[in-house]
PDB file of N, CA and C in Angstrom:
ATOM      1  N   UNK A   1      76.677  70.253 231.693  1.00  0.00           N
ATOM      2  CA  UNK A   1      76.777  70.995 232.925  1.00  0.00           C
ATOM      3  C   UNK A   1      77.958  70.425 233.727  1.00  0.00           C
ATOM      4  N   UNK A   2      78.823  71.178 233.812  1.00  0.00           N
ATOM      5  CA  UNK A   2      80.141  70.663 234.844  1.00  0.00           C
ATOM      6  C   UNK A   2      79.940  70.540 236.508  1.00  0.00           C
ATOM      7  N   UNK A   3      80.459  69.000 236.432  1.00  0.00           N
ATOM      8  CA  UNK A   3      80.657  69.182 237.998  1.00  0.00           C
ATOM      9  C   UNK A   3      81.848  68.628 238.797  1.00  0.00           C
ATOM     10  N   UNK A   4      82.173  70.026 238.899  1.00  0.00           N
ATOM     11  CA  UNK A   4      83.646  70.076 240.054  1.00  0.00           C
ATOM     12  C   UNK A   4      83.589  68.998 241.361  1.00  0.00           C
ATOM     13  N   UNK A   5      84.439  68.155 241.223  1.00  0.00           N
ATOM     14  CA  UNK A   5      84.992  67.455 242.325  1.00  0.00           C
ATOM     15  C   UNK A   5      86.585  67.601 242.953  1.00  0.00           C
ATOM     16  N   UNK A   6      86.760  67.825 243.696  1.00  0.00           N
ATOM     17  CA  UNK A   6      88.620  68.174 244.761  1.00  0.00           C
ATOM     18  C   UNK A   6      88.902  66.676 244.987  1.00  0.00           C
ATOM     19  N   UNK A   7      88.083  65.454 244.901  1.00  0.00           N
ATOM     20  CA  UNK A   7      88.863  64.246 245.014  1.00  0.00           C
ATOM     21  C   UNK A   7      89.099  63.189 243.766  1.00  0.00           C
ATOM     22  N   UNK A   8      89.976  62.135 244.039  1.00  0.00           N
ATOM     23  CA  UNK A   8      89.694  61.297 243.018  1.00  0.00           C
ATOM     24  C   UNK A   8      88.939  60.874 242.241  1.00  0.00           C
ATOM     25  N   UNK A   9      87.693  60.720 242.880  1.00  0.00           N
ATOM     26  CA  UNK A   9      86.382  59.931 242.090  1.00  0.00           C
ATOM     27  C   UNK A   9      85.257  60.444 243.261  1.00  0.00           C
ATOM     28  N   UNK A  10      84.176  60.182 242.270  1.00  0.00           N
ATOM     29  CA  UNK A  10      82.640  60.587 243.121  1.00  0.00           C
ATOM     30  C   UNK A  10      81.900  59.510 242.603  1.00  0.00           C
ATOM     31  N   UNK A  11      81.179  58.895 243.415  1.00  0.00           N
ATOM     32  CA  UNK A  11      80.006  57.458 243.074  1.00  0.00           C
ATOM     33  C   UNK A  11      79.278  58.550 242.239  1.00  0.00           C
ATOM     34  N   UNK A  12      78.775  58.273 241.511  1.00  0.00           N
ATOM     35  CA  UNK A  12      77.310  58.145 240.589  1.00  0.00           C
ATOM     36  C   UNK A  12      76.529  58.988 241.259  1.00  0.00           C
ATOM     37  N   UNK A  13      75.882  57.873 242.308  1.00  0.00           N
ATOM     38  CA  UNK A  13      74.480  58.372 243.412  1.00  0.00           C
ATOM     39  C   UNK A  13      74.709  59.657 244.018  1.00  0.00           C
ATOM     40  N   UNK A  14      75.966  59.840 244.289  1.00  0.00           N
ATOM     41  CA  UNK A  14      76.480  60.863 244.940  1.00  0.00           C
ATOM     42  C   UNK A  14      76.825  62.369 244.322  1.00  0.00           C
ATOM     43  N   UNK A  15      77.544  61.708 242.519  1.00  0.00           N
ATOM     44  CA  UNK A  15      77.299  63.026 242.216  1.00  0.00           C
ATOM     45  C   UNK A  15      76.006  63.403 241.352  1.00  0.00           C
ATOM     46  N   UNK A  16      74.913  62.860 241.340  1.00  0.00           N
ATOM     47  CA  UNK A  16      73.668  63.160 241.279  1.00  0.00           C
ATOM     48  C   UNK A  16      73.243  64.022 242.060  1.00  0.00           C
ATOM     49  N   UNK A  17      73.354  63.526 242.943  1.00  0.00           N
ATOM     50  CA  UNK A  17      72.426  64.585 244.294  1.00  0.00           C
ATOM     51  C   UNK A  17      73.666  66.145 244.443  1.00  0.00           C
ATOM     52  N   UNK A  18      74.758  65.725 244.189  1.00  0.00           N
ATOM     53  CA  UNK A  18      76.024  66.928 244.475  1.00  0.00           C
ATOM     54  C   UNK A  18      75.722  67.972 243.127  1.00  0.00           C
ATOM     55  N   UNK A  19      75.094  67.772 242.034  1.00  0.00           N
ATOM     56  CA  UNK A  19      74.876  68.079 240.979  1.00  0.00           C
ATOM     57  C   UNK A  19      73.461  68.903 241.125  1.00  0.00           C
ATOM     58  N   UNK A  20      72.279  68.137 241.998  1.00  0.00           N
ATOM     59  CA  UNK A  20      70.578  69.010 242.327  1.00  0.00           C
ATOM     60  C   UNK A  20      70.476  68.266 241.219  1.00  0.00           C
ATOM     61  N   UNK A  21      70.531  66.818 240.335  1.00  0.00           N
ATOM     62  CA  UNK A  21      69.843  66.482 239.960  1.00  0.00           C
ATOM     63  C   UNK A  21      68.856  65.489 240.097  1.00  0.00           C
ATOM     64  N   UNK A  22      69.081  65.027 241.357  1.00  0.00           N
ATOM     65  CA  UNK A  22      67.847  64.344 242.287  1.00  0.00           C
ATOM     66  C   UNK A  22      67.537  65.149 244.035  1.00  0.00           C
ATOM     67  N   UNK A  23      66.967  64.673 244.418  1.00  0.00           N
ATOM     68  CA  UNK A  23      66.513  65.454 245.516  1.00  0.00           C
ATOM     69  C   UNK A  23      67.267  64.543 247.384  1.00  0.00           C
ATOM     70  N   UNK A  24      67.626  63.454 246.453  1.00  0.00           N
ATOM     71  CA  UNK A  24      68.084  62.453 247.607  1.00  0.00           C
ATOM     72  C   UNK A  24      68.132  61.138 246.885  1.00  0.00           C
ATOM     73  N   UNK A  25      69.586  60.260 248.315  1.00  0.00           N
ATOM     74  CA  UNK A  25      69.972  59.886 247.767  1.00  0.00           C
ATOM     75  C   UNK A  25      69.583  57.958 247.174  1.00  0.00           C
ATOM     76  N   UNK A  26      68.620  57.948 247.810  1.00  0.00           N
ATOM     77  CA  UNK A  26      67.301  57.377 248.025  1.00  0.00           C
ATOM     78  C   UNK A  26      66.635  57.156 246.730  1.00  0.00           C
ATOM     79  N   UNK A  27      66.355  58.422 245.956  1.00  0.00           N
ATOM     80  CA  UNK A  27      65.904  58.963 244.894  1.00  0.00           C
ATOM     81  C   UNK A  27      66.757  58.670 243.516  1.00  0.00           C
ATOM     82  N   UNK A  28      68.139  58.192 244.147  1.00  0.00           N
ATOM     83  CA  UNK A  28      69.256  58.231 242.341  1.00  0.00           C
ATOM     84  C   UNK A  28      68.990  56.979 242.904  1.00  0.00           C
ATOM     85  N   UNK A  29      69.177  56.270 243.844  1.00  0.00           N
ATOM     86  CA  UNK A  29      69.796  54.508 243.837  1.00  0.00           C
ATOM     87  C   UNK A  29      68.449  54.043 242.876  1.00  0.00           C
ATOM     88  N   UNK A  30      67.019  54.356 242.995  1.00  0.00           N
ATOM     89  CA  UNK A  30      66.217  53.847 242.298  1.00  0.00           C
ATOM     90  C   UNK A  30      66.271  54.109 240.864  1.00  0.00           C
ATOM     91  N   UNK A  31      66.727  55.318 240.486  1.00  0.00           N
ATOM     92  CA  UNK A  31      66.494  55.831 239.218  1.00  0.00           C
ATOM     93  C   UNK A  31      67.302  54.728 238.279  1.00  0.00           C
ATOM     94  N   UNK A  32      69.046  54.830 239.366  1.00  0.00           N
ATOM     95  CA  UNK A  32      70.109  54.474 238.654  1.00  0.00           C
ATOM     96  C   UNK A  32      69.628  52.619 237.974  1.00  0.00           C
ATOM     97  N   UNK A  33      68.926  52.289 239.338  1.00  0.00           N
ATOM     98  CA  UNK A  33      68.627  50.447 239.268  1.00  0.00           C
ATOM     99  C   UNK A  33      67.514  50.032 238.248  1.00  0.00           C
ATOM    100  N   UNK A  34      66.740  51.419 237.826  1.00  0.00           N
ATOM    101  CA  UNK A  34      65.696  50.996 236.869  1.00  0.00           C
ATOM    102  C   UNK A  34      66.158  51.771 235.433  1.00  0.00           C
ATOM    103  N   UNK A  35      67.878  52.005 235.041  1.00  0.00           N
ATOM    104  CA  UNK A  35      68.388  51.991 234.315  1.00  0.00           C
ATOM    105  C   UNK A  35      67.967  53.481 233.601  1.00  0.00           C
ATOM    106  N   UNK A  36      67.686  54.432 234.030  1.00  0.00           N
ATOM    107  CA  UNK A  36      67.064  55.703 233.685  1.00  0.00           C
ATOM    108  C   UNK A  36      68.493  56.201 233.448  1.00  0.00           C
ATOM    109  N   UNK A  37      69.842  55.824 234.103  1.00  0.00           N
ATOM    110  CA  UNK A  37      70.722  57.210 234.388  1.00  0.00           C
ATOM    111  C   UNK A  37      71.978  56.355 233.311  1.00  0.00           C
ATOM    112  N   UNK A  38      72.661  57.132 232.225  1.00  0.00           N
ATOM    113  CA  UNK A  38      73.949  56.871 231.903  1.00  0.00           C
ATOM    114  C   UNK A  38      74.863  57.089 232.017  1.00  0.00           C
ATOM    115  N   UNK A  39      76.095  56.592 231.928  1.00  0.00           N
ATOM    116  CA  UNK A  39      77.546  57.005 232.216  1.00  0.00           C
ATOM    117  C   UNK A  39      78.748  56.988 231.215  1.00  0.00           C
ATOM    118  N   UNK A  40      79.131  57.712 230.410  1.00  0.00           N
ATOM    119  CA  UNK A  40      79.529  58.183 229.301  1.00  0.00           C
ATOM    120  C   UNK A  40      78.990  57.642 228.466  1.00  0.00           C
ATOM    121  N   UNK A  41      78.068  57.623 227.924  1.00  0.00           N
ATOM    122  CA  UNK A  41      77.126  57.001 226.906  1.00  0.00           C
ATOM    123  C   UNK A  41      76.131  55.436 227.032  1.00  0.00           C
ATOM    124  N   UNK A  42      76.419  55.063 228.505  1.00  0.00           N
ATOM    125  CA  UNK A  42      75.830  53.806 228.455  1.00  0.00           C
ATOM    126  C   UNK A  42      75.339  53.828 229.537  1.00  0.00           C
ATOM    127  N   UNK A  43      73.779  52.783 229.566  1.00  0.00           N
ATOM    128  CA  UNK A  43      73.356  52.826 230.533  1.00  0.00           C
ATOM    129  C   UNK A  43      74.318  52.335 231.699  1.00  0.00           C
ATOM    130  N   UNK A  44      73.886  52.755 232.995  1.00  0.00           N
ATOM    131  CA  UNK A  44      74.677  52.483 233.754  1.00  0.00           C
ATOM    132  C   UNK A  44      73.464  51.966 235.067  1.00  0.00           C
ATOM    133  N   UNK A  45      73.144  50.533 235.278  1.00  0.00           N
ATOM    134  CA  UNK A  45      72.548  50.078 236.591  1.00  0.00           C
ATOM    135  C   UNK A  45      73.223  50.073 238.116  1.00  0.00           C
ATOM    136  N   UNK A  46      74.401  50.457 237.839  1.00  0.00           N
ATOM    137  CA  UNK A  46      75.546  50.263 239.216  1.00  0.00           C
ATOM    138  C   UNK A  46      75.520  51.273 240.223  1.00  0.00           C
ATOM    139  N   UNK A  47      75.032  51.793 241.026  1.00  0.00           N
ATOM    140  CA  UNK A  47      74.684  52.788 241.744  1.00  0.00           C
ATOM    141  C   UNK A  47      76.192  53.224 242.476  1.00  0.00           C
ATOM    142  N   UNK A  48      76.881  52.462 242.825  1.00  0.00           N
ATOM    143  CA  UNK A  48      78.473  52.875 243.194  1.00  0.00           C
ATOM    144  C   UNK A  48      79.718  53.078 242.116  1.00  0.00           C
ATOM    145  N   UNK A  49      79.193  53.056 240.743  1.00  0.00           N
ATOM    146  CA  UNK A  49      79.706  53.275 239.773  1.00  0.00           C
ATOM    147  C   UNK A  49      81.073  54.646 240.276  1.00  0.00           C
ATOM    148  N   UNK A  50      82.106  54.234 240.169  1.00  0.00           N
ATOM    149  CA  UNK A  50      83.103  55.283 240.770  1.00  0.00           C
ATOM    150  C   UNK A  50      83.507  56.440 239.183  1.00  0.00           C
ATOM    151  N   UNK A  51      83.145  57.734 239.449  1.00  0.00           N
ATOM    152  CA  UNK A  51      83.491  58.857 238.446  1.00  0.00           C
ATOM    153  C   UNK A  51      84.411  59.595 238.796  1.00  0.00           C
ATOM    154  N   UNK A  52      85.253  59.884 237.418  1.00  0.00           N
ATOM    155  CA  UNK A  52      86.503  60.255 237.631  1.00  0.00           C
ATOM    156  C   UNK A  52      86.736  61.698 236.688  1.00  0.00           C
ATOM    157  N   UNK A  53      87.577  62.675 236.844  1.00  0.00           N
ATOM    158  CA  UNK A  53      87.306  63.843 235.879  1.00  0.00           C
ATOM    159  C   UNK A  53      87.447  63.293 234.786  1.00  0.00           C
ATOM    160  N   UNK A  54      86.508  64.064 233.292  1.00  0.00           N
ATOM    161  CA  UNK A  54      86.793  63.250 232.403  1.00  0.00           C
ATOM    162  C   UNK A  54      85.494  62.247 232.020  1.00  0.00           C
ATOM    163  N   UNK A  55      85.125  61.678 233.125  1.00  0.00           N
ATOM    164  CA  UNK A  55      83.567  60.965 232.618  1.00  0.00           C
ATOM    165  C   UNK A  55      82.341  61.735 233.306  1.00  0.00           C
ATOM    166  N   UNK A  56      81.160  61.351 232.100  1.00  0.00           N
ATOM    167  CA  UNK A  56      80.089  61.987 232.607  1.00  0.00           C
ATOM    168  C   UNK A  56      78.484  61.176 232.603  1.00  0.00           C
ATOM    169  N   UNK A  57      77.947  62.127 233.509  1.00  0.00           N
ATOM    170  CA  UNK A  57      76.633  60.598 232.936  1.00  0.00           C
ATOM    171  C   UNK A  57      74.719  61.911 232.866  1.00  0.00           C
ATOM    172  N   UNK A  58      74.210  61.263 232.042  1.00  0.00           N
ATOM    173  CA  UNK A  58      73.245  61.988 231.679  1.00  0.00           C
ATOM    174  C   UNK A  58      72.257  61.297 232.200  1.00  0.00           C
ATOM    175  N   UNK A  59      70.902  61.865 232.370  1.00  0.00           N
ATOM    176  CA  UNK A  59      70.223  62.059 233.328  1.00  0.00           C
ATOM    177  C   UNK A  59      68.820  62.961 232.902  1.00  0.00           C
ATOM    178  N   UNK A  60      67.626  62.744 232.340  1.00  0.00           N
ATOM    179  CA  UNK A  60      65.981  63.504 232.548  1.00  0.00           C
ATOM    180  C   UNK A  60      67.037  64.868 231.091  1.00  0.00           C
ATOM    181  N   UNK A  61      67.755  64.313 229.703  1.00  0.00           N
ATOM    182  CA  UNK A  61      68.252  64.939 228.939  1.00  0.00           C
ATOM    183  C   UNK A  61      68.751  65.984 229.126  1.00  0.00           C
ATOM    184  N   UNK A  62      69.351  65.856 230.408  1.00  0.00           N
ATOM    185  CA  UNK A  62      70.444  66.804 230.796  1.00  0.00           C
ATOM    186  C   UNK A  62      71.854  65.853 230.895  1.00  0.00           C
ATOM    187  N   UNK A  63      73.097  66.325 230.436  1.00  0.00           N
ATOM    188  CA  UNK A  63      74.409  65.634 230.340  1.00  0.00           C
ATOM    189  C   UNK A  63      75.339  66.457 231.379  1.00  0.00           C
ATOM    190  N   UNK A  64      75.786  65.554 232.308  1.00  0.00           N
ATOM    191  CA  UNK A  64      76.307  66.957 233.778  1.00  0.00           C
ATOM    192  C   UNK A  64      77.902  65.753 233.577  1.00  0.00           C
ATOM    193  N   UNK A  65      79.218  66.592 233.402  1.00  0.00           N
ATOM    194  CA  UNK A  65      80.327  66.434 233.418  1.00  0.00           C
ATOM    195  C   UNK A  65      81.127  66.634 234.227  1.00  0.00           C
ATOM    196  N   UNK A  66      81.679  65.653 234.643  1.00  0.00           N
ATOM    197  CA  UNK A  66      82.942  65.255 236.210  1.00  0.00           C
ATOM    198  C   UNK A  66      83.792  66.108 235.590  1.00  0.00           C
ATOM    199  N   UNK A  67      84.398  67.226 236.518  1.00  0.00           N
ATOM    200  CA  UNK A  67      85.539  67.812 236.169  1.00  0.00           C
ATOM    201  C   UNK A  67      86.595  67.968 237.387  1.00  0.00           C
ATOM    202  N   UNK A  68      87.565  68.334 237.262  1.00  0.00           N
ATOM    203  CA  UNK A  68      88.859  68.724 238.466  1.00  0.00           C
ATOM    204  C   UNK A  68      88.379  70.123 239.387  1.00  0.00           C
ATOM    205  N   UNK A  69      88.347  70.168 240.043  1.00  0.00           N
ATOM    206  CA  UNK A  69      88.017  71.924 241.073  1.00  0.00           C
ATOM    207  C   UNK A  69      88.961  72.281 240.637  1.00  0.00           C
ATOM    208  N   UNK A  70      89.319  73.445 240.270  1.00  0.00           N
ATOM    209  CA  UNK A  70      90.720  74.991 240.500  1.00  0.00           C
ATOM    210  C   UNK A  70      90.189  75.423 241.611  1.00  0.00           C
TER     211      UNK A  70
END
């Protein structure tokens, strides 16, 4: 599932919730810290983890992909 960002990079936590795949942001920092969430193939515990177009991180076997806005 693609997700369009217009800036350099999007934290993790941030594009979780920018994505509707958590409900808040409250809700990813825990997920991310009890190692549930990955980031191009690896777990990822870092909740400020900076994403850039190009990387992606999966999530409840859904895989949602950082891309560039047109």
């Amino acid at each position: 599932m693609p997700v369009p960002i217009d800036t350099e990079f999007i934290k993790l936590q941030d594009a979780m919730k920018y994505a509707n795949a958590v409900y808040s942001g409250g809700e990813a920092k825990v997920l991310i810290q009890e190692g549930q969430v990955e980031v191009n193939g690896e777990v990822c515990t870092m909740r400020g983890k900076k994403l850039r177009p190009g990387d992606n991180f999966a999530f409840a076997g859904q895989i949602y992909a950082i891309t560039e806005k047109t």
